[in-house]
Protein backbone atom coordinates (compact mmCIF):
# COMPACT_ATOMS: atom_id res chain seq x y z
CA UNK A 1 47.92 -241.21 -245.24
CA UNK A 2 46.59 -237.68 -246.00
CA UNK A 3 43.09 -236.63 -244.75
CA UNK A 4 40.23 -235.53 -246.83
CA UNK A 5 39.27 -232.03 -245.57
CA UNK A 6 35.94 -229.83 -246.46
CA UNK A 7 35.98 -226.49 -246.36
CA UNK A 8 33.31 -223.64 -246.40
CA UNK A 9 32.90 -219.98 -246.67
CA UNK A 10 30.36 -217.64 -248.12
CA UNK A 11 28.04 -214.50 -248.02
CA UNK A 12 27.51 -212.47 -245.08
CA UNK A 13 23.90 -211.33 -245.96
CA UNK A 14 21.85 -214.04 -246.90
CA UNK A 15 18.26 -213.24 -248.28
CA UNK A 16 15.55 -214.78 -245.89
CA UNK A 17 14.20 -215.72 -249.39
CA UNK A 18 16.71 -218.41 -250.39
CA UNK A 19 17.90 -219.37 -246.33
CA UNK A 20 15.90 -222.80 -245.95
CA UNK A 21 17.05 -224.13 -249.57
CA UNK A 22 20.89 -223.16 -248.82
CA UNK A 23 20.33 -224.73 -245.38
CA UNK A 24 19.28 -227.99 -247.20
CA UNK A 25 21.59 -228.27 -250.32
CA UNK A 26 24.52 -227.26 -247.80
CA UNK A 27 22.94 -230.54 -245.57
CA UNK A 28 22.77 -232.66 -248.92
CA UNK A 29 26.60 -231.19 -249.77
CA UNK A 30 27.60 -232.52 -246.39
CA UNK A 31 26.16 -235.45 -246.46
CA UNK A 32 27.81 -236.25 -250.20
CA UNK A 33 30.70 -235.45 -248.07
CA UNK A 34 30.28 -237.82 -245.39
CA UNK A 35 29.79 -240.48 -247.86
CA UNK A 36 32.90 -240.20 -249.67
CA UNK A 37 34.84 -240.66 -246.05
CA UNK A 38 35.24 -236.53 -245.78
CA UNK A 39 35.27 -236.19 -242.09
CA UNK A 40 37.34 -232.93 -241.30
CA UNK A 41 35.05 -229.88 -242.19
CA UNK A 42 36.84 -226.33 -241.68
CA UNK A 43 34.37 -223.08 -241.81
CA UNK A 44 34.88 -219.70 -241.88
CA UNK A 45 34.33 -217.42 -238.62
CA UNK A 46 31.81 -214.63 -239.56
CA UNK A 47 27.77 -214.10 -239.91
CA UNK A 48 26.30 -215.30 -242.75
CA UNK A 49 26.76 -218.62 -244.79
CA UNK A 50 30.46 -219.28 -242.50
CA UNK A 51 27.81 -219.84 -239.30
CA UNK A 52 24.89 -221.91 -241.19
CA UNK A 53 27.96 -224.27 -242.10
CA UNK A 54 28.86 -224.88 -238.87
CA UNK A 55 25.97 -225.25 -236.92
CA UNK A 56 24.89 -227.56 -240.02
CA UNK A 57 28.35 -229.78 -239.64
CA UNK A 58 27.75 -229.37 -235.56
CA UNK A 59 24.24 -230.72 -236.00
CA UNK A 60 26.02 -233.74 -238.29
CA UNK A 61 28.14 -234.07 -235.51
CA UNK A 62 25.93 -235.53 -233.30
CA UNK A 63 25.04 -238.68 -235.05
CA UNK A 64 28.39 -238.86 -236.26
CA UNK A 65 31.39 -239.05 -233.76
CA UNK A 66 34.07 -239.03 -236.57
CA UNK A 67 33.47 -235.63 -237.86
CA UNK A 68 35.78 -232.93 -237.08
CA UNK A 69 34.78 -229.01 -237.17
CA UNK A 70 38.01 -226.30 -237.55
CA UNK A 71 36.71 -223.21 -237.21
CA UNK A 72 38.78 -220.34 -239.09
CA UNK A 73 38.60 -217.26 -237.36
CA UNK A 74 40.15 -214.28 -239.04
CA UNK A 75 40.72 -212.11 -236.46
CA UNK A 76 40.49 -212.10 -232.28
CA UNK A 77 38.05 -209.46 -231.72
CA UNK A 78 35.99 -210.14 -235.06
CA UNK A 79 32.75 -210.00 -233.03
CA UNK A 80 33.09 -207.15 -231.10
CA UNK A 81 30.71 -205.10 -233.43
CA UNK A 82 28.32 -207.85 -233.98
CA UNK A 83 24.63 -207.80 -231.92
CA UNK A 84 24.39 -209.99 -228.66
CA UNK A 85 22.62 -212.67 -230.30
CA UNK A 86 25.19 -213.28 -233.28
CA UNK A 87 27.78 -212.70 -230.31
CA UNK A 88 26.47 -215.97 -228.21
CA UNK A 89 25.74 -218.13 -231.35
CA UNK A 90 29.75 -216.87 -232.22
CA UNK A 91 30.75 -218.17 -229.13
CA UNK A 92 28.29 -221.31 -228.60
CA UNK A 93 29.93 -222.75 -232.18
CA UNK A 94 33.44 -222.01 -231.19
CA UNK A 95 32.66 -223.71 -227.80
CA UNK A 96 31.05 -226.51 -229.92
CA UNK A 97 34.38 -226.98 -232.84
CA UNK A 98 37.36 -229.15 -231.85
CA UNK A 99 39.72 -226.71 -232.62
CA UNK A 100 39.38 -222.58 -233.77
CA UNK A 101 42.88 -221.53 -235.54
């Protein structure tokens, strides 16, 4: 049986302009997903769109035990020149995924 996967990536810089209706066509996206038994959802590692997927897929997660969040990091110290706060929301979501590759 092969698994259904999901996978995102995306901008870096995201206008504050268009954040809340990517935020909730990402959530509708995901939730298309869901209903068509896509449970395994891999997102990129950096700023921008890679990090509003996840924490969108995290907040899924917690109404829905059968999701699965890969996080794809594309290098170890990728975050080393980031600020403190996108540093500890970095590290919160890879805390959060089931597995980082």
């Amino acid at each position: 049986m092969s698994e259904k996967v999901c996978s995102f990536t995306g901008h870096r810089q995201i206008p504050n302009s268009d954040l809340e209706k990517i935020k909730t066509n990402l959530s509708r996206a995901i939730d298309e997903a869901l209903s068509l038994n896509i449970n395994y959802y891999i997102c990129g590692g950096s700023i921008g769109f890679d990090t509003i997927a996840a924490q969108t897929v995290l907040e899924k997660k917690k109404s829905n035990d059968k999701i699965f969040l890969e996080i794809a990091v594309p290098c170890l110290d990728q975050s080393k020149k980031w600020n403190s706060k996108q540093q500890q929301l970095y590290n919160e979501i890879l805390e959060q995924a089931d597995k980082v590759t």
